[in-house]
N, C-alpha and C. Protein backbone atom coordinates (compact mmCIF):
# COMPACT_ATOMS: atom_id res chain seq x y z
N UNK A 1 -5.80 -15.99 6.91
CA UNK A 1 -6.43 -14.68 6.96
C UNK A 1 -5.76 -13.75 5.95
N UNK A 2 -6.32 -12.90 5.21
CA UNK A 2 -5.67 -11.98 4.68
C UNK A 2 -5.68 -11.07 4.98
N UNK A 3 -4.39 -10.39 4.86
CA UNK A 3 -3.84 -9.07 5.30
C UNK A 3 -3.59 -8.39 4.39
N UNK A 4 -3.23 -7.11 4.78
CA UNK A 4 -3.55 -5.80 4.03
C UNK A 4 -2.29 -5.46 4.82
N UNK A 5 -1.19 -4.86 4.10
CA UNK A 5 0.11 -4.08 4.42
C UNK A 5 -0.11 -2.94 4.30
N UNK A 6 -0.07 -1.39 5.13
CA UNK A 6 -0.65 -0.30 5.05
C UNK A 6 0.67 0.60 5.52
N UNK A 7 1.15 1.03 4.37
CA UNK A 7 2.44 1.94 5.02
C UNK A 7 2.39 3.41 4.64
N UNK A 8 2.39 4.31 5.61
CA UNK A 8 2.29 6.33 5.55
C UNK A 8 2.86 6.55 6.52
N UNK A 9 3.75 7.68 6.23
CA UNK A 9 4.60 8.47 7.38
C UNK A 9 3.12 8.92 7.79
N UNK A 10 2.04 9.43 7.66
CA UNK A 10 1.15 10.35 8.58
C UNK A 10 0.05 9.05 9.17
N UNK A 11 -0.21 9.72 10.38
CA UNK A 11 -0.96 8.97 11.04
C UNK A 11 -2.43 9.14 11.03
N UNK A 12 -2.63 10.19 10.18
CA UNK A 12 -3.96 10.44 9.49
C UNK A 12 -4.25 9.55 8.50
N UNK A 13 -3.00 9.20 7.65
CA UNK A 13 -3.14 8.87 6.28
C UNK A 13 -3.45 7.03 6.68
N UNK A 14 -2.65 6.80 7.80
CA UNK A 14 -2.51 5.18 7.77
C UNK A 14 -4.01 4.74 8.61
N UNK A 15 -4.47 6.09 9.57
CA UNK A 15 -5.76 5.86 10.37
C UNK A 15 -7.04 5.43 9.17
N UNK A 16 -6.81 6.65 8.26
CA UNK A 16 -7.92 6.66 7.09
C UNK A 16 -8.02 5.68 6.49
N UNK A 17 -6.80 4.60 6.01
CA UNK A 17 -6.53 3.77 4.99
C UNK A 17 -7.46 2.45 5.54
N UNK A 18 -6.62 2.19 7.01
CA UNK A 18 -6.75 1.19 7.96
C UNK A 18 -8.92 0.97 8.45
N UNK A 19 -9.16 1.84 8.48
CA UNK A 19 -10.38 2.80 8.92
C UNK A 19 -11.61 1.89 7.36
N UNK A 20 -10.84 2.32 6.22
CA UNK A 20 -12.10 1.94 4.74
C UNK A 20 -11.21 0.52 4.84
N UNK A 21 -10.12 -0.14 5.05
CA UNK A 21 -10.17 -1.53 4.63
C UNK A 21 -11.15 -2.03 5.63
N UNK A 22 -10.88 -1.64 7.26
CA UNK A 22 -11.61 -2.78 8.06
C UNK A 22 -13.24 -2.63 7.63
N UNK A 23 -13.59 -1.19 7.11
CA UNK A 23 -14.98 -1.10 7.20
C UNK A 23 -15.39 -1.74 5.58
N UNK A 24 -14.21 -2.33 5.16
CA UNK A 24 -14.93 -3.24 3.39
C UNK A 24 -14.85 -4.83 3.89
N UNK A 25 -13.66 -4.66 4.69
CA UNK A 25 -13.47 -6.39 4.97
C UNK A 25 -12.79 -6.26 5.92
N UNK A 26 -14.04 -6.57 7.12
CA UNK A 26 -13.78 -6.66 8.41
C UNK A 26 -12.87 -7.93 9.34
N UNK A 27 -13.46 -8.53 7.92
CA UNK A 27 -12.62 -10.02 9.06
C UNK A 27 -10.85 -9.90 8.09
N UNK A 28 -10.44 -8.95 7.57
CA UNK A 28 -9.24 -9.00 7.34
C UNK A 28 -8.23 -9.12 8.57
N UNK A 29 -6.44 -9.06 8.46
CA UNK A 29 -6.08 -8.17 9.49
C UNK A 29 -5.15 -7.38 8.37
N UNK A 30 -4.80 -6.44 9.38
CA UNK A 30 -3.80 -4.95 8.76
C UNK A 30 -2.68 -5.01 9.35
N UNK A 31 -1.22 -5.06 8.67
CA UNK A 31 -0.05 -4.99 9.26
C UNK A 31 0.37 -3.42 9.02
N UNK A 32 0.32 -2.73 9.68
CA UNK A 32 0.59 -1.09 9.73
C UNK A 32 1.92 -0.42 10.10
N UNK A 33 2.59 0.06 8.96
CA UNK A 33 3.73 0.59 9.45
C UNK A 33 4.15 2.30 8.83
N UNK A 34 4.64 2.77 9.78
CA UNK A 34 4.82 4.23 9.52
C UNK A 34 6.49 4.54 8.62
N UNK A 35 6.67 3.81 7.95
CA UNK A 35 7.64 3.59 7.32
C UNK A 35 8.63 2.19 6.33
N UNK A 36 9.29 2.72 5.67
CA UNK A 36 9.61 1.45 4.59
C UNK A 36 10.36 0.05 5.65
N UNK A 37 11.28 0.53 6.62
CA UNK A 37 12.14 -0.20 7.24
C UNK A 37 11.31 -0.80 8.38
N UNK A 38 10.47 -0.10 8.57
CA UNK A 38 9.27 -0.90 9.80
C UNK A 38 8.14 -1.70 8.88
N UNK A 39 8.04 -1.68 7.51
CA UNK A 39 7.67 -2.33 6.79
C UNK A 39 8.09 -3.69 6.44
N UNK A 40 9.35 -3.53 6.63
CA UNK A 40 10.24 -5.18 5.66
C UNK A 40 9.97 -5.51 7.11
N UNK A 41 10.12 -5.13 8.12
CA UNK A 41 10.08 -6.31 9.47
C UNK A 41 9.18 -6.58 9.70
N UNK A 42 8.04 -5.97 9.42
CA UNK A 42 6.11 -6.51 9.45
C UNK A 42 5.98 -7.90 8.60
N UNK A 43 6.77 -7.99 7.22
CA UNK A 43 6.97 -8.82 6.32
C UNK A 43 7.81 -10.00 5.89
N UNK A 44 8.41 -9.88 7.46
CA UNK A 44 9.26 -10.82 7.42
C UNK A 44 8.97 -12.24 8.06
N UNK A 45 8.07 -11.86 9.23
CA UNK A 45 7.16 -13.16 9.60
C UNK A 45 6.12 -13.54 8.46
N UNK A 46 5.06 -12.46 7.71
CA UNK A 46 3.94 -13.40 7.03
C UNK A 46 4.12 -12.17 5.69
N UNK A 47 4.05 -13.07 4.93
CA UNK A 47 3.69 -12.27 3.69
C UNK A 47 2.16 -11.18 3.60
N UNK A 48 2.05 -10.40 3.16
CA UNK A 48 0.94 -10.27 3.41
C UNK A 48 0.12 -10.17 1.67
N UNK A 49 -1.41 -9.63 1.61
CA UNK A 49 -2.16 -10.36 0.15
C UNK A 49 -1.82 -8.96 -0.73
N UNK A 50 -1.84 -7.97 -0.05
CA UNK A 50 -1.75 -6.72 -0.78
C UNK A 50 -1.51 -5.67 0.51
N UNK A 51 -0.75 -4.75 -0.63
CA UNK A 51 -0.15 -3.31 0.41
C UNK A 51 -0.51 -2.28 -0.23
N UNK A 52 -0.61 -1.27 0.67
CA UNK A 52 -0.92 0.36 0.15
C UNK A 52 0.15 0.84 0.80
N UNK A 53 0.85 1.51 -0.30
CA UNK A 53 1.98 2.63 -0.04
C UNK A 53 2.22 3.84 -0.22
N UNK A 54 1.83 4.81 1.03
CA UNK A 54 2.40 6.22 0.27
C UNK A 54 3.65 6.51 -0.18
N UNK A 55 3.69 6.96 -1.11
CA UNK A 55 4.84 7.19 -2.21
C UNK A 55 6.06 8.43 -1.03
N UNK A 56 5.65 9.89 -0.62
CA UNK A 56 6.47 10.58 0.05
C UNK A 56 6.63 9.80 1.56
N UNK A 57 7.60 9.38 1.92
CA UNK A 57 8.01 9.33 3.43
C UNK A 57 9.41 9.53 3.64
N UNK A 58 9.60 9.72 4.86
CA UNK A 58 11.36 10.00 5.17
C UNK A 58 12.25 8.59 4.96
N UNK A 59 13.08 8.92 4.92
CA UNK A 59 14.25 7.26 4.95
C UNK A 59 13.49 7.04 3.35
N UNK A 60 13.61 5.48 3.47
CA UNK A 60 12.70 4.69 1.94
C UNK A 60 11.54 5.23 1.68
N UNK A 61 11.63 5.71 0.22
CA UNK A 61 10.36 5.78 -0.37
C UNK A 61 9.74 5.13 -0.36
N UNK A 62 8.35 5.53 -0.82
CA UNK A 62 7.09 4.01 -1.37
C UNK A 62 7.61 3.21 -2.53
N UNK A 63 8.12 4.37 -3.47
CA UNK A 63 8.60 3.26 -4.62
C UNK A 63 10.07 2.12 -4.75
N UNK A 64 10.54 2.60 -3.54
CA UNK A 64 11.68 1.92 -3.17
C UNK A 64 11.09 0.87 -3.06
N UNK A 65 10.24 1.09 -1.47
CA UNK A 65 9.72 -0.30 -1.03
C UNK A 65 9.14 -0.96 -1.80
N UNK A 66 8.32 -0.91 -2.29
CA UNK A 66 7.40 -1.28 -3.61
C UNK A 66 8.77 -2.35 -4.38
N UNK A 67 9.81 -1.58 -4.72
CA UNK A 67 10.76 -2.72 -5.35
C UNK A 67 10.85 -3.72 -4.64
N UNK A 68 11.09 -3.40 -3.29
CA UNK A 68 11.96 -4.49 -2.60
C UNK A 68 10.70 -5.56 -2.34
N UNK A 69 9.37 -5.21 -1.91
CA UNK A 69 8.73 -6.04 -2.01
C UNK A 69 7.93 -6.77 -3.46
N UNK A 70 8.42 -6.30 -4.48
CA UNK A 70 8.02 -6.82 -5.20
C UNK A 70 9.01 -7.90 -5.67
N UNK A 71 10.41 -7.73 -5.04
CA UNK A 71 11.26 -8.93 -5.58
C UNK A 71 10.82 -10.17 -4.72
N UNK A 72 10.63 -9.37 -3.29
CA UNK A 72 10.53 -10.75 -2.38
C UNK A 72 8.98 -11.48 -2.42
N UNK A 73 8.32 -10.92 -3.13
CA UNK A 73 6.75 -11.49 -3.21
C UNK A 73 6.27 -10.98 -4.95
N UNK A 74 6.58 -11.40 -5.70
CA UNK A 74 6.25 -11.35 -6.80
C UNK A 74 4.46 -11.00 -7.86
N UNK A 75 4.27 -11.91 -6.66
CA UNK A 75 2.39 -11.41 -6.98
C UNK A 75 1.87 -10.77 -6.33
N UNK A 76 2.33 -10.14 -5.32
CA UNK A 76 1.63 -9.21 -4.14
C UNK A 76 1.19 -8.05 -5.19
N UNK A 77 -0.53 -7.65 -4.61
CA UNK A 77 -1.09 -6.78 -5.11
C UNK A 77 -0.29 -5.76 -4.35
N UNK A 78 -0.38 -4.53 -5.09
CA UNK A 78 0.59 -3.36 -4.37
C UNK A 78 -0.34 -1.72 -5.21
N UNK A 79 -0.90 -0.77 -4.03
CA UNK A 79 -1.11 0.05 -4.53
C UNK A 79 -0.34 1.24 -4.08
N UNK A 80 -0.01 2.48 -4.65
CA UNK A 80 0.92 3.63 -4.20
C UNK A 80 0.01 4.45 -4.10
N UNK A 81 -0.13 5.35 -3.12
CA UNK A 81 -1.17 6.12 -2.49
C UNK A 81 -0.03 7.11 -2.84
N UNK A 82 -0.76 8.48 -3.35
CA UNK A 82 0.17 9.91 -3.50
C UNK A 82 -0.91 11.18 -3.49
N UNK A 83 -0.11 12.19 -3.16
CA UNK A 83 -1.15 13.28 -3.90
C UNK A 83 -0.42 14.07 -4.79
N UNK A 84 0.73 13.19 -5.54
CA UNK A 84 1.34 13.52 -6.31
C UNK A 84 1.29 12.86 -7.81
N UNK A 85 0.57 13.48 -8.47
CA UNK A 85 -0.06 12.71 -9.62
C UNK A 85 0.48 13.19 -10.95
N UNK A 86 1.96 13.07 -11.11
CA UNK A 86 2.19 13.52 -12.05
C UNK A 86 2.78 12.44 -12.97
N UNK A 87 2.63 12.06 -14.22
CA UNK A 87 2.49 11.02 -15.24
C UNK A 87 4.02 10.12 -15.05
N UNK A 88 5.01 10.66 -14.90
CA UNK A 88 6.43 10.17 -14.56
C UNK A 88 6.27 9.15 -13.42
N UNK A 89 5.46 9.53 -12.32
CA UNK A 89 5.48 8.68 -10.77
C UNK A 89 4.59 7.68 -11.20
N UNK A 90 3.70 7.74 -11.99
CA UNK A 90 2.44 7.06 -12.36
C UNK A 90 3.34 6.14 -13.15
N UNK A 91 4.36 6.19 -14.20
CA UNK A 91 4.89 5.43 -14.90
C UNK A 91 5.32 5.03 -13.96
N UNK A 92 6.61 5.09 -13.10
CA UNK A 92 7.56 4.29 -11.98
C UNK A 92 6.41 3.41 -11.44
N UNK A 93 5.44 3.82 -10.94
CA UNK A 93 4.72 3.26 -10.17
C UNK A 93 4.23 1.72 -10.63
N UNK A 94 3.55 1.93 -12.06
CA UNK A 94 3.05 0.98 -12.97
C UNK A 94 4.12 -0.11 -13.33
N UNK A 95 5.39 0.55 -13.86
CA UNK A 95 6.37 -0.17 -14.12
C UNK A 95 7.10 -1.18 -13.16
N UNK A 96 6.48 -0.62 -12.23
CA UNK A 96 7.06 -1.96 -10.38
C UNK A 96 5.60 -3.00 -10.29
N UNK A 97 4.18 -2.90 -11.33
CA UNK A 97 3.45 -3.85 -11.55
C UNK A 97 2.62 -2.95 -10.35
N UNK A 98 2.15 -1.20 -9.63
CA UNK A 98 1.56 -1.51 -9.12
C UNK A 98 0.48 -0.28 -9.45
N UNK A 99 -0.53 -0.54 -8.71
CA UNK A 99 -1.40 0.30 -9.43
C UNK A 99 -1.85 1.92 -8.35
N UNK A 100 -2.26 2.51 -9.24
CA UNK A 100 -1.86 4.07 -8.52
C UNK A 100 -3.30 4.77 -8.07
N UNK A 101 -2.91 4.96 -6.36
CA UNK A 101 -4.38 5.32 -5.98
C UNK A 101 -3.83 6.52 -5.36
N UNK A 102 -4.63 7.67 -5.98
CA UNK A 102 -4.71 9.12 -5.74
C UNK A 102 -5.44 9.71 -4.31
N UNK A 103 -4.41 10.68 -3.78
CA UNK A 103 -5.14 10.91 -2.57
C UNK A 103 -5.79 12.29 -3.04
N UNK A 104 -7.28 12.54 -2.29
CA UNK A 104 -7.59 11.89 -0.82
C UNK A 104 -8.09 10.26 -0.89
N UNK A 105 -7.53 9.86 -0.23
CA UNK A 105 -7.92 8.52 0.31
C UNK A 105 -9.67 8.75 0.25
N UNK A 106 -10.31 7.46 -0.52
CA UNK A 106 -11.61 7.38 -0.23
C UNK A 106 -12.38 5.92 -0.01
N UNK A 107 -13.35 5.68 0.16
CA UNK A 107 -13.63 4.43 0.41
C UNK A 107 -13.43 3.71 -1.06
N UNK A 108 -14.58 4.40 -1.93
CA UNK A 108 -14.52 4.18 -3.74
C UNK A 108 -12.68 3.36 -3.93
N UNK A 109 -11.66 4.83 -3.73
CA UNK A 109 -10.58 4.63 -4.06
C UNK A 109 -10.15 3.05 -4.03
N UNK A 110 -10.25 3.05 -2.18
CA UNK A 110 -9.45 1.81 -1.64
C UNK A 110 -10.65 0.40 -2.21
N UNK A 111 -11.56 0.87 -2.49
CA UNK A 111 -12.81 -1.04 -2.38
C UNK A 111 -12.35 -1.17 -4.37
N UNK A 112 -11.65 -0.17 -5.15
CA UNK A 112 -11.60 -0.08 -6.74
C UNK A 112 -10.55 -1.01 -6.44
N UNK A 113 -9.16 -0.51 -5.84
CA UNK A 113 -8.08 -1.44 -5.76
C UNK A 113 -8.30 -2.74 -5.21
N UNK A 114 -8.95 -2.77 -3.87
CA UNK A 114 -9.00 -4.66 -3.77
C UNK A 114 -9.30 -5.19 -4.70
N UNK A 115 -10.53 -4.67 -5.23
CA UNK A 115 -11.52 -5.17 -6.51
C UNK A 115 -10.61 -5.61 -7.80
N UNK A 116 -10.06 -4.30 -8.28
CA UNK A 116 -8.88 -4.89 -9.03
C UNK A 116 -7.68 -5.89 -9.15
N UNK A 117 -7.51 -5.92 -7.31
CA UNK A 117 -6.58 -6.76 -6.81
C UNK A 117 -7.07 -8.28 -6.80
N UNK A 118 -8.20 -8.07 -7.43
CA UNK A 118 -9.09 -9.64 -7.25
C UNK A 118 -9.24 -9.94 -5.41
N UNK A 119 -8.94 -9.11 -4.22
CA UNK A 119 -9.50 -9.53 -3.28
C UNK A 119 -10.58 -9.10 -2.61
């Protein structure tokens, strides 16, 4: 099955995310975590095919995590969700191999990235 890794400190942000993947690809599943460190333990039983990360949260950033999972899974599609769009984060972002989806969260947004993600 493929999964979708969905990590936001807000519970709006991870409802919304969680909300346009199941309604593009229903028979997915979603490993959902409200943070970077409740993230690596979602990931430690199954890899998952691709993650969306908001970039601001408390403790680990998105782009932290984003490293750490990009060492331990090398091809994992990875997108950084922000509403912080300024060309510097966009570089960090790109430069960890992942691609940068601007909030507000939209359906367009999230079905561009699978699409891109080839899933």
């Amino acid at each position: 099955m493929t999964t979708v890794l969905i990590v936001d400190d807000s519970r709006l942000a991870r409802d919304m995310v969680s909300s346009v993947v199941s309604s593009l690809r229903p028979d997915w599943g979603l490993a959902i975590a409200a943070g970077g460190e409740e993230a690596l333990k979602l990931v430690e039983a199954q890899a998952p095919d691709a993650a969306i990360i908001d970039v601001n949260m408390p403790g680990m950033d998105g782009l932290t995590l984003a490293g750490i999972l990009r060492e331990r899974f090398p091809t994992l599609a990875m997108g950084i969700l922000t509403a912080n769009v300024q060309e510097a984060l966009k570089k960090r972002a790109e430069a960890l191999g992942c691609r940068f989806i601007p909030k507000p969260i939209t359906t367009d947004k999230i079905r561009t990235f699978l699409t891109e993600a080839g899933l």
